[in-house]
Protein backbone atom coordinates (compact mmCIF):
# COMPACT_ATOMS: atom_id res chain seq x y z
CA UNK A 1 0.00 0.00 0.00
CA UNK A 2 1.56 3.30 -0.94
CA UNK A 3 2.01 6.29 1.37
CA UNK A 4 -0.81 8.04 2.51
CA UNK A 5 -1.78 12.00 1.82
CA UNK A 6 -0.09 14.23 3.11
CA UNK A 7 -2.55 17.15 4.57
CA UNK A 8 -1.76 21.22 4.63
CA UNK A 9 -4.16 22.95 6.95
CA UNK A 10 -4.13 26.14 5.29
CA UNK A 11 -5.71 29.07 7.26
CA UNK A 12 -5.44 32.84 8.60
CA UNK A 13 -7.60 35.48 9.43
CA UNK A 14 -9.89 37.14 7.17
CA UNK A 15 -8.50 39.42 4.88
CA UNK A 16 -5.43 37.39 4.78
CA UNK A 17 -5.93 35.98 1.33
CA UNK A 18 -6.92 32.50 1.96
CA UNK A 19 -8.66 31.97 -1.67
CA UNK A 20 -5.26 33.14 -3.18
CA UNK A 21 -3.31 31.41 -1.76
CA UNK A 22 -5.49 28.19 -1.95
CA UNK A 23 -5.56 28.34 -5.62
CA UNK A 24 -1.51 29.20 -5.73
CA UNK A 25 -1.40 25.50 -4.22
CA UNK A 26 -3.92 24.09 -7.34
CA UNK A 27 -1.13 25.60 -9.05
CA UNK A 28 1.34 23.75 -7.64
CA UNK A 29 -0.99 20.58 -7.96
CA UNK A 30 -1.85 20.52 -4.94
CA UNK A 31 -6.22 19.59 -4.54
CA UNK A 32 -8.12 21.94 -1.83
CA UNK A 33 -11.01 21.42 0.04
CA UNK A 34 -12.48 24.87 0.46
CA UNK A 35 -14.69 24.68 3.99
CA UNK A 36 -16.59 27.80 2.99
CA UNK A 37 -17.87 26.94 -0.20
CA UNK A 38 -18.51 23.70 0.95
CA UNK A 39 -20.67 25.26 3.65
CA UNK A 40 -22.59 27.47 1.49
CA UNK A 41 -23.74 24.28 -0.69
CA UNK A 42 -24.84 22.52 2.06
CA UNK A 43 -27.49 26.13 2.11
CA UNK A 44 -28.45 25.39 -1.14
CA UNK A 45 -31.65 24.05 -2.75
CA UNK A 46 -31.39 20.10 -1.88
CA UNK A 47 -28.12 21.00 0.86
CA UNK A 48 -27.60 18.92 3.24
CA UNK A 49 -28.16 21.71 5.48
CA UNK A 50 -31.51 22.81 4.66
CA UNK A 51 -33.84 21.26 6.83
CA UNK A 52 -31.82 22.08 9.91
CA UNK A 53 -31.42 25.32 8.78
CA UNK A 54 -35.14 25.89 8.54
CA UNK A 55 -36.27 24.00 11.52
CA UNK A 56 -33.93 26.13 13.83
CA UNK A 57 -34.32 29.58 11.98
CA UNK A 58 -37.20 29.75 10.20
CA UNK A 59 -37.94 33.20 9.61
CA UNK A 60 -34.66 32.71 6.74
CA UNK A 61 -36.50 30.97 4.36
CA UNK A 62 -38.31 32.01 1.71
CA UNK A 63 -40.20 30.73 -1.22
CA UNK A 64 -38.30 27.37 0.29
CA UNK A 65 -34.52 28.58 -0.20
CA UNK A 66 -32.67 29.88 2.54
CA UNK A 67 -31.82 33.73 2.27
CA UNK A 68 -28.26 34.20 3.11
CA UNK A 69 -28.85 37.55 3.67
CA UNK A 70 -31.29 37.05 6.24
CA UNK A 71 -29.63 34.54 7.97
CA UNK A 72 -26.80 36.68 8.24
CA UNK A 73 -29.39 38.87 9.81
CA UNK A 74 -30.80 36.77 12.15
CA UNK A 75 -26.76 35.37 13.12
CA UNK A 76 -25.18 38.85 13.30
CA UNK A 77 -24.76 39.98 16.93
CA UNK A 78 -26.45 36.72 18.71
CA UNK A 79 -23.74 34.87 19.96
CA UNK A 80 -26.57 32.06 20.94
CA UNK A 81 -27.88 32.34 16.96
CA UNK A 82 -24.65 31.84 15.77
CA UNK A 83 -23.40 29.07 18.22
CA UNK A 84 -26.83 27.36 16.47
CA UNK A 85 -25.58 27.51 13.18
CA UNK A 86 -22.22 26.13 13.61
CA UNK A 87 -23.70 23.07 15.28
CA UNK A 88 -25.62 22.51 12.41
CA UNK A 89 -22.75 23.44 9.86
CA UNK A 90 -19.53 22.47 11.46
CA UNK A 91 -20.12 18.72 12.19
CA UNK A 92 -21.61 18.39 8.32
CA UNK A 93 -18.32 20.30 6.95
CA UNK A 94 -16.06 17.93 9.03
CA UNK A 95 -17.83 14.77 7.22
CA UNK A 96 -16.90 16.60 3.90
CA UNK A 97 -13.37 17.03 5.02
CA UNK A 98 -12.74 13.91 5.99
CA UNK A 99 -14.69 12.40 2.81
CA UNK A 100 -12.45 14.89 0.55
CA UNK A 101 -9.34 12.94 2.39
CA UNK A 102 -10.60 9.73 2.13
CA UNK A 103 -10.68 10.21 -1.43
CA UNK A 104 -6.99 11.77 -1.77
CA UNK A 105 -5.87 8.48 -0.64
CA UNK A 106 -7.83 6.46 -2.44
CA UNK A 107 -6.24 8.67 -5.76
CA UNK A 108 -2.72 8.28 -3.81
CA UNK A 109 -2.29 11.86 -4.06
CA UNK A 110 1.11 13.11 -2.30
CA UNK A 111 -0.24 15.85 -0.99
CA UNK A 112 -3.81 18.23 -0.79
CA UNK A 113 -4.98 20.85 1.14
CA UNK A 114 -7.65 21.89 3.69
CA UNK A 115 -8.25 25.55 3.51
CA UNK A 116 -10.37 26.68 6.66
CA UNK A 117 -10.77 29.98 8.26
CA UNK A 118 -11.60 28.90 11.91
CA UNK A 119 -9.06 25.84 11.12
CA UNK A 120 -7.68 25.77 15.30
CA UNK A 121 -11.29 27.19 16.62
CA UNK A 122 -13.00 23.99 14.89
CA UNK A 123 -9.66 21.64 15.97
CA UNK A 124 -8.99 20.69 12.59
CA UNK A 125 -5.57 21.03 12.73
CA UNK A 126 -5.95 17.08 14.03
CA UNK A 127 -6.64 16.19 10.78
CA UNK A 128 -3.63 17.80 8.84
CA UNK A 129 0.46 17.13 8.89
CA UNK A 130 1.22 20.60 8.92
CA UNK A 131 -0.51 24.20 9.73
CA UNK A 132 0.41 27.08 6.96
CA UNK A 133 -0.81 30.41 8.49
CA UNK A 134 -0.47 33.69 6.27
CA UNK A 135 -0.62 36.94 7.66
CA UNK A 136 -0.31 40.15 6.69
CA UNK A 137 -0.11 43.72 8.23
CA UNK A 138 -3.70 44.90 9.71
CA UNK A 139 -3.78 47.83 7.36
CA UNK A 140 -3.80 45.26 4.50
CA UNK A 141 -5.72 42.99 6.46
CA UNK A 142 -8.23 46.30 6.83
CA UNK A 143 -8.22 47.17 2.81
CA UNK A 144 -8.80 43.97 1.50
CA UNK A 145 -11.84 43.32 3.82
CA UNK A 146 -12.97 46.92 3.61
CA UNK A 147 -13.28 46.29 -0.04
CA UNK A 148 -15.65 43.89 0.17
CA UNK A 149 -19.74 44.45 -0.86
CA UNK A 150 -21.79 44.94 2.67
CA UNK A 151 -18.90 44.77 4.96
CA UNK A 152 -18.74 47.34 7.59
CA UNK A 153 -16.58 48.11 10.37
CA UNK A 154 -19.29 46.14 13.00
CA UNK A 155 -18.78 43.32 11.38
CA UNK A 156 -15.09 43.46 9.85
CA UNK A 157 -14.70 43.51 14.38
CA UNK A 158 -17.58 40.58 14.82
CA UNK A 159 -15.61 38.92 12.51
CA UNK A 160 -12.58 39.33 14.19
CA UNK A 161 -13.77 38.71 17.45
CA UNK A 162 -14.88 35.12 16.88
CA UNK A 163 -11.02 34.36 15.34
CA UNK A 164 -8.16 33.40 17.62
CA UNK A 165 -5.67 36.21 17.73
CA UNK A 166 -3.04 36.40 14.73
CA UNK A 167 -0.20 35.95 17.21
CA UNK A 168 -1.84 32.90 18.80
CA UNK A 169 -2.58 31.50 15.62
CA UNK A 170 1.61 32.22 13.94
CA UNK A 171 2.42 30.92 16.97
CA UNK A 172 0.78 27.60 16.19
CA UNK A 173 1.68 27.32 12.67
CA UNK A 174 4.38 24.91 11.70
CA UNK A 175 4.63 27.57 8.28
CA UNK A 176 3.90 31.07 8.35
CA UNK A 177 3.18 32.28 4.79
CA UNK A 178 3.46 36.29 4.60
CA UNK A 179 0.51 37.62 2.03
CA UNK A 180 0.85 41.36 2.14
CA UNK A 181 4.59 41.45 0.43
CA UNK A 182 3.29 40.29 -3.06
CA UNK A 183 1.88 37.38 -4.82
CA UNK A 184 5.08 36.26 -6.08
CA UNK A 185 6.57 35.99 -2.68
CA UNK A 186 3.33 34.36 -1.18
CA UNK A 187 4.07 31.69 -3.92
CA UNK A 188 7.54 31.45 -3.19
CA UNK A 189 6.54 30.31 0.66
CA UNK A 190 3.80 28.13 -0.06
CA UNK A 191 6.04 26.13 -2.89
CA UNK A 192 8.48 25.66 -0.07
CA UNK A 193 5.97 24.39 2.01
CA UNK A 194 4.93 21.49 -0.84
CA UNK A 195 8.27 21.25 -1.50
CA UNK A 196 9.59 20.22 1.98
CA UNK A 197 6.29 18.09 1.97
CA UNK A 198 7.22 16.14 -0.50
């Protein structure tokens, strides 16, 4: 039986350039599970989060499909709300992880790539080799996120607030990948990370 995959936990706060850097590693032929979009399907018409979803909030749904908007609504601010949510969504996005390594070794891939934004607040750094976090300064950070449709100060700090501190999470990391230098040097790090992998 050959070796089994090899598994990056790629993660950092938002605004840190997660998606980037997740699809430098496709690059480098690496495969990704991405926990966000994965969660968002699971919201979709026939997700596998959708009767949950409406039994425990059902004010969000309308015409039969959840409203992200208003569940961000009814999430935003209510630490109880949002504590609901993840217990709906986490344990279903951990099945998906672990299916999306399952079939990495099946494939006898060398190596692939979890990329999770609350990666240590969910513990699923016990399901990778190594922990890349990338930071950047927090006027980047600020910028990026800033940028973004509907995002506001409130919630850039919400948001913020629910993530373990960037020092804590370095700290942790076996890599730390810096983002807000340029993409060539974010590259550079994370091919030395697959490299040394390998």
């Amino acid at each position: 039986m050959g070796r089994r995959t090899r598994i990056i936990g790629l993660t950092g706060s938002i605004g840190m350039g997660k998606s980037t850097a997740a699809a430098m590693l496709e690059r480098l032929h690496v495969p990704v599970f991405y926990a966000d979009r994965y969660a968002h399907g699971l919201l979709e018409p026939g997700g596998g989060a959708v009767t949950a979803v409406h039994d425990a909030f059902p004010d969000v749904v309308e015409h039969g499909v959840i409203s992200r908007p208003a569940l961000g609504r009814a999430v935003f601010g209510d630490a109880a709300a949002l504590g609901r949510l993840e217990g709906i969504l986490h344990p279903l996005v951990r099945q998906g992880e672990h299916a999306f390594i399952a079939r990495q070794n099946l494939r006898r891939i060398p190596i692939a790539a979890l990329e999770i934004p609350l990666l240590f607040e969910t513990r699923a750094e016990l399901l990778c080799d190594v922990v890349v976090v990338l930071t950047a300064p927090d006027f980047v950070q600020e910028a990026r996120v800033m940028a973004r449709p509907g995002m506001t100060k409130a919630r850039l700090e919400a948001v913020r607030a629910r993530q373990m501190p960037e020092v804590e999470k370095c700290r942790r990391a076996d890599f730390v990948v810096p983002t807000g230098l340029g993409r060539r040097r974010t590259f550079l790090g994370l091919k030395a990370v697959v490299r040394k992998l390998m």
